[in-house]
PDB file of N, CA and C in Angstrom:
ATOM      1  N   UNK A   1      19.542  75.689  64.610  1.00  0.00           N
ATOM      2  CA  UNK A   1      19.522  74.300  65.006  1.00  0.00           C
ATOM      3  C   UNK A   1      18.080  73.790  64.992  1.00  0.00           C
ATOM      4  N   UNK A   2      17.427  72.832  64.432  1.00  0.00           N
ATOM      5  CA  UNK A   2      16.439  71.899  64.585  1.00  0.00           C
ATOM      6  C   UNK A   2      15.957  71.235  65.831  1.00  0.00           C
ATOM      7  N   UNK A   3      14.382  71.845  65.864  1.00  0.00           N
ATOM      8  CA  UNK A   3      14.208  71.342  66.973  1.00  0.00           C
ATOM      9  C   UNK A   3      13.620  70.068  67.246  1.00  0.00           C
ATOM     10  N   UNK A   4      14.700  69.092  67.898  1.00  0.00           N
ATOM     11  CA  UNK A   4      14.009  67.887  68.558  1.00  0.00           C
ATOM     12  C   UNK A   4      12.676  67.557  68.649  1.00  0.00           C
ATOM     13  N   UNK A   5      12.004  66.684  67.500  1.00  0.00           N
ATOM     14  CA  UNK A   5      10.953  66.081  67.431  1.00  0.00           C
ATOM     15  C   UNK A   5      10.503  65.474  68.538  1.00  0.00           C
ATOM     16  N   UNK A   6       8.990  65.183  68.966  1.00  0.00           N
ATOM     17  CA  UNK A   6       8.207  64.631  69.858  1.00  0.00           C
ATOM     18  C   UNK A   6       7.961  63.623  69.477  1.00  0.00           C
ATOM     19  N   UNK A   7       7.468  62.646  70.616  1.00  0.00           N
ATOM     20  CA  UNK A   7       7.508  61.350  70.281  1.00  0.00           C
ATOM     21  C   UNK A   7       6.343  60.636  69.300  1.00  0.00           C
ATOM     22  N   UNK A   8       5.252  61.747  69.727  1.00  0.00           N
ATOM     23  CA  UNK A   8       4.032  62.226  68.843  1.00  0.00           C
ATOM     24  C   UNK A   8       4.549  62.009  67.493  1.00  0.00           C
ATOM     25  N   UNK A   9       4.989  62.919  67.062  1.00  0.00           N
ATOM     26  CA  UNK A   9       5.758  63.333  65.589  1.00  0.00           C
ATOM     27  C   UNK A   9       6.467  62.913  65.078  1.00  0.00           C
ATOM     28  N   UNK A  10       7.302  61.842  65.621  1.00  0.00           N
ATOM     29  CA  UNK A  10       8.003  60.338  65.467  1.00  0.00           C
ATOM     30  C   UNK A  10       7.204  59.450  64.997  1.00  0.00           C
ATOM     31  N   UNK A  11       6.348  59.393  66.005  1.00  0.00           N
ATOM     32  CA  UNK A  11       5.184  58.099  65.940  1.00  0.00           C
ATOM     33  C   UNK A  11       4.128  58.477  64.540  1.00  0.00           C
ATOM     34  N   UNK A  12       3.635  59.647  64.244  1.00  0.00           N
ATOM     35  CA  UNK A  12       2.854  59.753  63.273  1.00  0.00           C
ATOM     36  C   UNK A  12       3.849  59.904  61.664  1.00  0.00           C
ATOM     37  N   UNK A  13       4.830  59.967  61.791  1.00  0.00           N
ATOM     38  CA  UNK A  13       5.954  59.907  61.130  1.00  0.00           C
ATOM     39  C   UNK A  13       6.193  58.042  60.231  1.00  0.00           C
ATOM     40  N   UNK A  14       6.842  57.188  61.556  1.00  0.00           N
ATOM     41  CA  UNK A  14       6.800  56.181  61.145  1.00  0.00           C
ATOM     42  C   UNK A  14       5.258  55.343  60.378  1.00  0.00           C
ATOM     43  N   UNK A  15       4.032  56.037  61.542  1.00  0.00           N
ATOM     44  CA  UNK A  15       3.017  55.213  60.802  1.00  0.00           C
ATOM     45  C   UNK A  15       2.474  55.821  58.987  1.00  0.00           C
ATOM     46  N   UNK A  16       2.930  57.048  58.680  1.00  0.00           N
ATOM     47  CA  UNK A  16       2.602  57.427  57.374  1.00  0.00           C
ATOM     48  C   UNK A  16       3.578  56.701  56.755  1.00  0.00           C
ATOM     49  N   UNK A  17       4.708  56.179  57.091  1.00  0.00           N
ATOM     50  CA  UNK A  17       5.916  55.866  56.144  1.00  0.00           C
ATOM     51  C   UNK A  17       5.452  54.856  55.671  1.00  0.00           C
ATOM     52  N   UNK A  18       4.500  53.752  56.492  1.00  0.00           N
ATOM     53  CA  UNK A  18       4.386  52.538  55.856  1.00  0.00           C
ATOM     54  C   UNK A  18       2.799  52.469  55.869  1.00  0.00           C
ATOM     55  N   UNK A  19       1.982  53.565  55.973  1.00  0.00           N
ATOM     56  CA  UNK A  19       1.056  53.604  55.608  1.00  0.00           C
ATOM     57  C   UNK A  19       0.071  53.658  53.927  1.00  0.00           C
ATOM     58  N   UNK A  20       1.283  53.452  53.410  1.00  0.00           N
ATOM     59  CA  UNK A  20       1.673  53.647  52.351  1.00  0.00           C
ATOM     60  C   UNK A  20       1.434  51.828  51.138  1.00  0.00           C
ATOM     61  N   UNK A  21       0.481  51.765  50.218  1.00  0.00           N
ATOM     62  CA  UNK A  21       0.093  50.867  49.834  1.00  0.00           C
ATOM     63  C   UNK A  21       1.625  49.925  48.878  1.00  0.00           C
ATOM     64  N   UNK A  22       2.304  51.436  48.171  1.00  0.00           N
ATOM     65  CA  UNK A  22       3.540  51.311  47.159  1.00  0.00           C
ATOM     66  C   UNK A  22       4.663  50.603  48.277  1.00  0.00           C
ATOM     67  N   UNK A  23       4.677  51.234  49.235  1.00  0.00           N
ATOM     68  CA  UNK A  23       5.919  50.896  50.316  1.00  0.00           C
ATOM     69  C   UNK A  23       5.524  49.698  50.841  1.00  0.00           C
ATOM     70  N   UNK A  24       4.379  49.445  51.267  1.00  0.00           N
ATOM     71  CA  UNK A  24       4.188  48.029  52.135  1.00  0.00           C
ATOM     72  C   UNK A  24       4.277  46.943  50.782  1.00  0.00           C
ATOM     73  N   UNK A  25       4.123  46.912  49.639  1.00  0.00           N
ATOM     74  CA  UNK A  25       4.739  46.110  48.305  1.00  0.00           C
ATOM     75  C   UNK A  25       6.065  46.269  48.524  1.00  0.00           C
ATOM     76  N   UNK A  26       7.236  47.295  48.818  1.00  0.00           N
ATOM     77  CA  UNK A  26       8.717  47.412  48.537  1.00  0.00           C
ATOM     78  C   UNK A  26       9.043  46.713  49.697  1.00  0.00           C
ATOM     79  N   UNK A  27       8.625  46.581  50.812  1.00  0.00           N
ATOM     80  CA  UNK A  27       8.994  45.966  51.887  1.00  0.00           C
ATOM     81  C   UNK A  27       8.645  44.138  51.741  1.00  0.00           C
ATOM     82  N   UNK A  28       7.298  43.993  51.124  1.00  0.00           N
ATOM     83  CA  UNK A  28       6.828  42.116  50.866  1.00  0.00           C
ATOM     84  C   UNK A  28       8.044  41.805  49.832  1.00  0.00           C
ATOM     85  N   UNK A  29       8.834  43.165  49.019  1.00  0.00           N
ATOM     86  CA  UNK A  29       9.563  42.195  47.955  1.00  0.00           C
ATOM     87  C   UNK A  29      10.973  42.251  48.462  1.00  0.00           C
ATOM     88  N   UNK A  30      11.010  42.787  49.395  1.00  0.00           N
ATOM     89  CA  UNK A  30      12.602  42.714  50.413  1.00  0.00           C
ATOM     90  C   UNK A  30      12.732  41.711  50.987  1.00  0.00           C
ATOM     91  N   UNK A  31      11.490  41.316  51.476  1.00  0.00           N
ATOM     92  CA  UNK A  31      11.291  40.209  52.766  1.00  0.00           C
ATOM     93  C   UNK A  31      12.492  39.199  52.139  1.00  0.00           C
ATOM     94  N   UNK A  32      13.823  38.982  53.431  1.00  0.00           N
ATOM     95  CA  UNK A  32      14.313  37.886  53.093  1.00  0.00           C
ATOM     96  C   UNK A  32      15.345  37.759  51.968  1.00  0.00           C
ATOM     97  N   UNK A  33      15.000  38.828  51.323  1.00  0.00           N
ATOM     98  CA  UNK A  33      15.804  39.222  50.126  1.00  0.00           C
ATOM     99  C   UNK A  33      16.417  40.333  49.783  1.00  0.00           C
ATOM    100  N   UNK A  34      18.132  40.824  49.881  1.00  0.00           N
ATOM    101  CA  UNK A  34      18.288  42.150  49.390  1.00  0.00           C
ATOM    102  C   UNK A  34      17.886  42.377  47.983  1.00  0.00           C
ATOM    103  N   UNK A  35      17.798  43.459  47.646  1.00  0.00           N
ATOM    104  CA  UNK A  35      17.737  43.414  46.277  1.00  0.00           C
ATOM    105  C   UNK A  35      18.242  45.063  45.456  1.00  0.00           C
ATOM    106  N   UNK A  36      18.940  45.183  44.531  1.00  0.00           N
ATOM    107  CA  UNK A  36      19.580  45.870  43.974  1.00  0.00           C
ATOM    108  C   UNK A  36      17.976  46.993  43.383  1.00  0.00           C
ATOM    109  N   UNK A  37      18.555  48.197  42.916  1.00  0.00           N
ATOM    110  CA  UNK A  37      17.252  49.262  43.153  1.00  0.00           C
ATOM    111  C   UNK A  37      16.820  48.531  41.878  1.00  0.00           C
ATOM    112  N   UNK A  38      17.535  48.596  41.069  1.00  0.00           N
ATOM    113  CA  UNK A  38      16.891  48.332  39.154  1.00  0.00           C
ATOM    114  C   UNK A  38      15.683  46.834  39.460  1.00  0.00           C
ATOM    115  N   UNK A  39      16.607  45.882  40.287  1.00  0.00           N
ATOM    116  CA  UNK A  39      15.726  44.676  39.961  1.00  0.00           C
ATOM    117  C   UNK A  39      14.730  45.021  41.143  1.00  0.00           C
ATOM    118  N   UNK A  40      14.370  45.752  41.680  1.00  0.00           N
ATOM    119  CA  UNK A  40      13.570  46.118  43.015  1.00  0.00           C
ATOM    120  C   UNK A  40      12.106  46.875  42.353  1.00  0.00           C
ATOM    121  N   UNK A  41      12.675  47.897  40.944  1.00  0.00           N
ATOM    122  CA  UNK A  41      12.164  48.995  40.584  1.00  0.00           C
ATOM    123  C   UNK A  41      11.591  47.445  39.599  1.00  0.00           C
ATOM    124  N   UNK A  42      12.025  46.665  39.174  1.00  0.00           N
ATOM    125  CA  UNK A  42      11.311  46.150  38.549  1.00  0.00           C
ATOM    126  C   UNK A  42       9.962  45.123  38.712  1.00  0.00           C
ATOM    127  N   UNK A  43      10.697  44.484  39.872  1.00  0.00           N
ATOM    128  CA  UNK A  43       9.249  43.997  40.691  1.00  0.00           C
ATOM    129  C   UNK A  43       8.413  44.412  40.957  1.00  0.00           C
ATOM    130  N   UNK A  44       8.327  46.072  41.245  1.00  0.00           N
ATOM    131  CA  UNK A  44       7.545  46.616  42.176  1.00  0.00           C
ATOM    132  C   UNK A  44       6.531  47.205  40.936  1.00  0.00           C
ATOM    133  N   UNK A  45       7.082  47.299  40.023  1.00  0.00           N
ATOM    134  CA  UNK A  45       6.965  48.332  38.415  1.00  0.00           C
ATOM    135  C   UNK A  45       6.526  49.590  38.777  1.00  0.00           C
ATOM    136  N   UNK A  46       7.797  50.025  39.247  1.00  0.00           N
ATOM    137  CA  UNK A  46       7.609  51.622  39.380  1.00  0.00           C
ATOM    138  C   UNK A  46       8.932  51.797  39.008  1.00  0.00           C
ATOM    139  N   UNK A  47       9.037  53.399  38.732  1.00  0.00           N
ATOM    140  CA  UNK A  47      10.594  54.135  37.806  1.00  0.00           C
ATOM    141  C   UNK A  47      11.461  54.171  39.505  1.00  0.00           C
ATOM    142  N   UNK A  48      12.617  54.180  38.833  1.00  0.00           N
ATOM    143  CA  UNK A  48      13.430  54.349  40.186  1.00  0.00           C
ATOM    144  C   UNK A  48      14.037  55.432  40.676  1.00  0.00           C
ATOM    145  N   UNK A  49      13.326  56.695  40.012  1.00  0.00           N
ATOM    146  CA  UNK A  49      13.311  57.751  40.901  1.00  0.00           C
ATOM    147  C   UNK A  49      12.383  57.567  41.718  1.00  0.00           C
ATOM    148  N   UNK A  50      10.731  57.223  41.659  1.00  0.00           N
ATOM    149  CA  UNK A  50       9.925  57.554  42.497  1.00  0.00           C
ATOM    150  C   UNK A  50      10.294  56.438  43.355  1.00  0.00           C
ATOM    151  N   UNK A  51      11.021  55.235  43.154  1.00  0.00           N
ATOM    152  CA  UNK A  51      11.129  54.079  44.039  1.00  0.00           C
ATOM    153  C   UNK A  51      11.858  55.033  45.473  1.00  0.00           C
ATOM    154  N   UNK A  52      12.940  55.328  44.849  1.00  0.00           N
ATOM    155  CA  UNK A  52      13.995  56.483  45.348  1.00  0.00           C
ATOM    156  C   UNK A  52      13.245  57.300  46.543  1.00  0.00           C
ATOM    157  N   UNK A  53      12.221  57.831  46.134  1.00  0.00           N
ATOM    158  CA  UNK A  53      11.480  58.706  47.025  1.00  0.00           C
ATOM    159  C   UNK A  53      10.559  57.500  48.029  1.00  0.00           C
ATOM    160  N   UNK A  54      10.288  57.050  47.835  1.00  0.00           N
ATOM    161  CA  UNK A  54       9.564  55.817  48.565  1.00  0.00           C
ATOM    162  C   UNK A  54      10.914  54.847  49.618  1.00  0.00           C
ATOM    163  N   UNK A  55      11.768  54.713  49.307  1.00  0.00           N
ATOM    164  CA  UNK A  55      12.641  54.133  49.899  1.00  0.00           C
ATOM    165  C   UNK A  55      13.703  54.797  50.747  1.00  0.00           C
ATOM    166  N   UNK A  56      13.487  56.177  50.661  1.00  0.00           N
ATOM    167  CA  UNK A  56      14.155  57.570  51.372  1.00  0.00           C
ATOM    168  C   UNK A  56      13.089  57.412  52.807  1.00  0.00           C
ATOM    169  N   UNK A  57      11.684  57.270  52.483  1.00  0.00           N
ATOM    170  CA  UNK A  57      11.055  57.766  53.434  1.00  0.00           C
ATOM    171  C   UNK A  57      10.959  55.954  54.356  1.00  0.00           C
ATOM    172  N   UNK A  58      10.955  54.532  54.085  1.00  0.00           N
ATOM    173  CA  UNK A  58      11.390  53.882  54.546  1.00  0.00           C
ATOM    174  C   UNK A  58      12.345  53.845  55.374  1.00  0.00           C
ATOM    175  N   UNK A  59      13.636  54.183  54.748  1.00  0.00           N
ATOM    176  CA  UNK A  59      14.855  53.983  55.351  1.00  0.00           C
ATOM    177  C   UNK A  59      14.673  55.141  56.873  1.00  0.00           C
ATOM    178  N   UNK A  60      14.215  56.211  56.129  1.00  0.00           N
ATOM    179  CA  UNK A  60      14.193  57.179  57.354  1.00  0.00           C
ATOM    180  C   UNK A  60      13.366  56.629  58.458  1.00  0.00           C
ATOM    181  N   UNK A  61      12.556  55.914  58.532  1.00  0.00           N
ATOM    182  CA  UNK A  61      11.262  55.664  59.540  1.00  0.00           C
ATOM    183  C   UNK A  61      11.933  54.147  59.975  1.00  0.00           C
ATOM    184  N   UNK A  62      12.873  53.565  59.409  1.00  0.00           N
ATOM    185  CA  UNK A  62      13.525  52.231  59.963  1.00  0.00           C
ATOM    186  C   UNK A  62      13.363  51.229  59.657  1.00  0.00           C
ATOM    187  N   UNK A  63      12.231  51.515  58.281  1.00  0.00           N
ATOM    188  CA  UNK A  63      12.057  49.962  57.948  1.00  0.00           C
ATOM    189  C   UNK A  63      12.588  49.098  57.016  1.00  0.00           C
ATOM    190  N   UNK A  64      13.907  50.126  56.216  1.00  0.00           N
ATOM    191  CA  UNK A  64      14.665  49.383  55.299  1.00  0.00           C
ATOM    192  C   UNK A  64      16.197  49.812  55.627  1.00  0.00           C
ATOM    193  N   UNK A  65      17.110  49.195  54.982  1.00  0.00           N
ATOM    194  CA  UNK A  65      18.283  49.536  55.045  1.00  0.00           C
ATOM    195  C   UNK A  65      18.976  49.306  54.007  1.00  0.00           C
ATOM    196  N   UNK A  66      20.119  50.303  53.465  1.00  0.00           N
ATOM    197  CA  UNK A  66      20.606  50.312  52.215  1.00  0.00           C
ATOM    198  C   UNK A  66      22.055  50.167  52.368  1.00  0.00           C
ATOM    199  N   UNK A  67      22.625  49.561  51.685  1.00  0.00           N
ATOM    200  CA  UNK A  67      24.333  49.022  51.521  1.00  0.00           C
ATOM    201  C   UNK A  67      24.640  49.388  50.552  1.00  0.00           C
ATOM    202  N   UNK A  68      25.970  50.005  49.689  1.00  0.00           N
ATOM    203  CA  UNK A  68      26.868  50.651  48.615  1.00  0.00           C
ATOM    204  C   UNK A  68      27.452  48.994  48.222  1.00  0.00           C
ATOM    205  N   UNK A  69      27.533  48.724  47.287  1.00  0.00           N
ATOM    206  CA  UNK A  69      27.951  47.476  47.033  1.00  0.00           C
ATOM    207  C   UNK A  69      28.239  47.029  45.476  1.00  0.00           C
ATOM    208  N   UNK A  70      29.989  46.608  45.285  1.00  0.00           N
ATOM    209  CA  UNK A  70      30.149  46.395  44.181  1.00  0.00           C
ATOM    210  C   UNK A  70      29.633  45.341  43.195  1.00  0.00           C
ATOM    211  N   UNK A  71      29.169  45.380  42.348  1.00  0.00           N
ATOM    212  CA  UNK A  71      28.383  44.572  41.162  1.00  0.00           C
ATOM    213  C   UNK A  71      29.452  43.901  40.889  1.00  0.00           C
ATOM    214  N   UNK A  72      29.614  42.745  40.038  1.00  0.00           N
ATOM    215  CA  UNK A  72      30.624  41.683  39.489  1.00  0.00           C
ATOM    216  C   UNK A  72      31.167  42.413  38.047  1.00  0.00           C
ATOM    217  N   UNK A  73      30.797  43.589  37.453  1.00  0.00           N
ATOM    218  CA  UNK A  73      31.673  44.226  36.588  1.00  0.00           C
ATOM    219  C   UNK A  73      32.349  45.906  37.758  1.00  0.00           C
ATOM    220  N   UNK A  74      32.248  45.611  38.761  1.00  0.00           N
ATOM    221  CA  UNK A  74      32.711  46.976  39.587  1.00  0.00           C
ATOM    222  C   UNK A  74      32.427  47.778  39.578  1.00  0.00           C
ATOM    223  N   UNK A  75      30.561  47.971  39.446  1.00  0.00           N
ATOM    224  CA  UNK A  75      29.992  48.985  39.153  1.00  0.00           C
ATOM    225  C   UNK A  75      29.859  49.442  40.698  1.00  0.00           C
ATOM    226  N   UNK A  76      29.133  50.279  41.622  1.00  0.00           N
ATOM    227  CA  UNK A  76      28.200  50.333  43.193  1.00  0.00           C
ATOM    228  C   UNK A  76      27.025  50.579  42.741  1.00  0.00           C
ATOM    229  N   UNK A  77      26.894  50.025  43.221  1.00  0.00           N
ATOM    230  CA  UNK A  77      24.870  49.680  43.361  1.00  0.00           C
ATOM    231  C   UNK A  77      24.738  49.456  44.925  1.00  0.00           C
ATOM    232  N   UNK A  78      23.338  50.024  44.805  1.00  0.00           N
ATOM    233  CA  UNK A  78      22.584  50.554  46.208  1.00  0.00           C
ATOM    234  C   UNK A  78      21.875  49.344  46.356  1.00  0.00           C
ATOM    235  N   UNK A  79      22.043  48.550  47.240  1.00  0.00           N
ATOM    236  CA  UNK A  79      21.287  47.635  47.816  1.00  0.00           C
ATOM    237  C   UNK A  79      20.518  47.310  49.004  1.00  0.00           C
ATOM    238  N   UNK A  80      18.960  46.937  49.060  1.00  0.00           N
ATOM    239  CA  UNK A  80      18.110  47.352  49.722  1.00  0.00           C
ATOM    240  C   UNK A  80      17.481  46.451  50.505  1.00  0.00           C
ATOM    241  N   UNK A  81      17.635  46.091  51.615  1.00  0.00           N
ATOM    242  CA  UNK A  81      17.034  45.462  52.656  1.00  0.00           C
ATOM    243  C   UNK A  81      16.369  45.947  53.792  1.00  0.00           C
ATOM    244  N   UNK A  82      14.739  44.429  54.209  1.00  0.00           N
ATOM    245  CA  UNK A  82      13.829  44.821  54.817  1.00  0.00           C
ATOM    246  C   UNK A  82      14.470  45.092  56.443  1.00  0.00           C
ATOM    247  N   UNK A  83      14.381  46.194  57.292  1.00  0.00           N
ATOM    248  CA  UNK A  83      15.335  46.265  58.926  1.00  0.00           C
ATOM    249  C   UNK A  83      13.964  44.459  59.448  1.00  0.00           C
ATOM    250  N   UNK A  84      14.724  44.164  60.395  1.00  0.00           N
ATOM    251  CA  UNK A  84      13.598  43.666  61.656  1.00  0.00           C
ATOM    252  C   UNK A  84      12.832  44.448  62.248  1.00  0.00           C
ATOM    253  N   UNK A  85      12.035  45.046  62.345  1.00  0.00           N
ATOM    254  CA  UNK A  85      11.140  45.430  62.939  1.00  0.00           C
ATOM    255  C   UNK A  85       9.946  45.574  63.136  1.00  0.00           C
ATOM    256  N   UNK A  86       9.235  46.237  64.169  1.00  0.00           N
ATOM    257  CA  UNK A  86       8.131  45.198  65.104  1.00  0.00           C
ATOM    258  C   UNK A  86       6.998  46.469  65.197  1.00  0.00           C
ATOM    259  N   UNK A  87       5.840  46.874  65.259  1.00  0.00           N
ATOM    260  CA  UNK A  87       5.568  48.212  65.563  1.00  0.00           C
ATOM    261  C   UNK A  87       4.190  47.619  66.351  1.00  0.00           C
ATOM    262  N   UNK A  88       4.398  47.614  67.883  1.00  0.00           N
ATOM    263  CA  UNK A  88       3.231  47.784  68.826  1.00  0.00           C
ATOM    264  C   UNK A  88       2.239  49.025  69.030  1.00  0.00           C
ATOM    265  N   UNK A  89       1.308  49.153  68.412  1.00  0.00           N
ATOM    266  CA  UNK A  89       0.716  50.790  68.965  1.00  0.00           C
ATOM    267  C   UNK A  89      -0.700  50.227  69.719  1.00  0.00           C
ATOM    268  N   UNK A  90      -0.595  51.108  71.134  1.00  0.00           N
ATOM    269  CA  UNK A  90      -1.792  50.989  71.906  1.00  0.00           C
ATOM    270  C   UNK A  90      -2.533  52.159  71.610  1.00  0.00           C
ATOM    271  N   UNK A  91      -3.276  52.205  73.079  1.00  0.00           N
ATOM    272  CA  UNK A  91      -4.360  53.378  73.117  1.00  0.00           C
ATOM    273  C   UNK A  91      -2.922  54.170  74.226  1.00  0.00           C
ATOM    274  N   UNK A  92      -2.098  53.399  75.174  1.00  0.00           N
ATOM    275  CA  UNK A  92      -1.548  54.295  75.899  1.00  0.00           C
ATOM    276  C   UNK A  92      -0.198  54.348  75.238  1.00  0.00           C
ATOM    277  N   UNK A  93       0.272  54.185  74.413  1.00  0.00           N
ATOM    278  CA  UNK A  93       1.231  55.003  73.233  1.00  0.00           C
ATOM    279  C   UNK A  93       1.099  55.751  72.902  1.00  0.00           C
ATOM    280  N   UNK A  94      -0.007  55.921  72.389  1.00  0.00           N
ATOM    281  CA  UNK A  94      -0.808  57.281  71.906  1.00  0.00           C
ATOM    282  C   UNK A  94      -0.907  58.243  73.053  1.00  0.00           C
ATOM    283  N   UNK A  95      -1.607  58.630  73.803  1.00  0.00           N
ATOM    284  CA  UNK A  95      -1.908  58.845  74.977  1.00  0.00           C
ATOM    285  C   UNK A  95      -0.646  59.197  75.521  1.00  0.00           C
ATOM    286  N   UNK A  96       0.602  58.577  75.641  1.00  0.00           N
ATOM    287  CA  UNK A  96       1.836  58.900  76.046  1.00  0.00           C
ATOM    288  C   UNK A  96       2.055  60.455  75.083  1.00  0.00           C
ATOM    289  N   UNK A  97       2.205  59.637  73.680  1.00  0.00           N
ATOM    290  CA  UNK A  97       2.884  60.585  72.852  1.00  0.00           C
ATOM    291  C   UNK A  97       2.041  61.952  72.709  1.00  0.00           C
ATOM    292  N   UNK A  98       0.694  61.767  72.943  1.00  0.00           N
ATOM    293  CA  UNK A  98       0.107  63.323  72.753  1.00  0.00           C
ATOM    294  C   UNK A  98       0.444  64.123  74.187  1.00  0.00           C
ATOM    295  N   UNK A  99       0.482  62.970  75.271  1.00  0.00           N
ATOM    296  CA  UNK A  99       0.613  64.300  76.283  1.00  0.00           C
ATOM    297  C   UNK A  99       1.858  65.033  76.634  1.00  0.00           C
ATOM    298  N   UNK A 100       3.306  64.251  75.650  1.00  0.00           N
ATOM    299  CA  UNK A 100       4.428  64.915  75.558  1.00  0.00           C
ATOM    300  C   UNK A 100       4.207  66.037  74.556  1.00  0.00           C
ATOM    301  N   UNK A 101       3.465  65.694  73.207  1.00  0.00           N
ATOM    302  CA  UNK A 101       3.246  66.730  72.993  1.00  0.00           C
ATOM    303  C   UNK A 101       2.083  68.162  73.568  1.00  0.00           C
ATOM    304  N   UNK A 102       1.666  67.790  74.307  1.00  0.00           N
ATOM    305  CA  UNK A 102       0.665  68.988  75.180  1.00  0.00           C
ATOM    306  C   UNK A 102       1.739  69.525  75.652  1.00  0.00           C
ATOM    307  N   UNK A 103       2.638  68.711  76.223  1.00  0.00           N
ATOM    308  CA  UNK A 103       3.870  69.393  77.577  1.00  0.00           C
ATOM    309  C   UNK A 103       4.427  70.135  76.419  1.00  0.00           C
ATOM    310  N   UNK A 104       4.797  69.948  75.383  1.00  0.00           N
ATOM    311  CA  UNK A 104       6.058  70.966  75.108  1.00  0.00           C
ATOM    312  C   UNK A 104       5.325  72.007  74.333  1.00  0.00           C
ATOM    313  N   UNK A 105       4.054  71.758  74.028  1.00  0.00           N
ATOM    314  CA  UNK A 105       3.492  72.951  73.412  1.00  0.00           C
ATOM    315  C   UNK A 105       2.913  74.151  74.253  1.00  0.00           C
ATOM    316  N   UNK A 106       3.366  73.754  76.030  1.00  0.00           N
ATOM    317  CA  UNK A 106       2.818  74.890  76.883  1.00  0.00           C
ATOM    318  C   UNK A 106       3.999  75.033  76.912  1.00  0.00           C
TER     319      UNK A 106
END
């Protein structure tokens, strides 16, 4: 069984996800707009495997969300929208999250 991540390891988690120059572009071209991977991969001009890998690590960290959705010839296509969300980081966020991680590392 996998052990339950720290909030630490959460937090440095989400901030690499969108620390990310390629991803913070996949997210400005969501804004407001779903958009299907092909016409997504095309805005962004990247192949849509690596989009794929870029939008895996989004979705995981919360900042996109993806829908199965039939095309007008009945194809499914993956469709990709920006979540709402907000990311406050202090000095005592931090500070929180390292000293949970001190606690569980004694």
């Amino acid at each position: 069984m996998a052990e339950e991540k720290t909030g630490a390891e959460r937090l440095a988690e989400r901030l690499a996800a969108i620390a990310s120059p390629q991803r913070m572009r996949i997210i400005h071209e969501l804004l407001g707009q779903p958009l299907h991977v092909s016409e997504l991969a095309r805005r962004v001009e990247m192949s849509r495997a690596l989009l794929y890998m870029h939008l895996r690590k989004l979705e995981d960290a919360g900042f996109v969300t993806s829908e199965l959705r039939l095309s007008e010839d009945g194809k499914a296509i993956n469709v990709y929208s920006s979540s709402n969300f907000s990311i406050t980081l202090t000095p005592e966020l931090i500070a929180a999250a390292v000293e949970e991680l001190d606690s569980k590392e004694k």
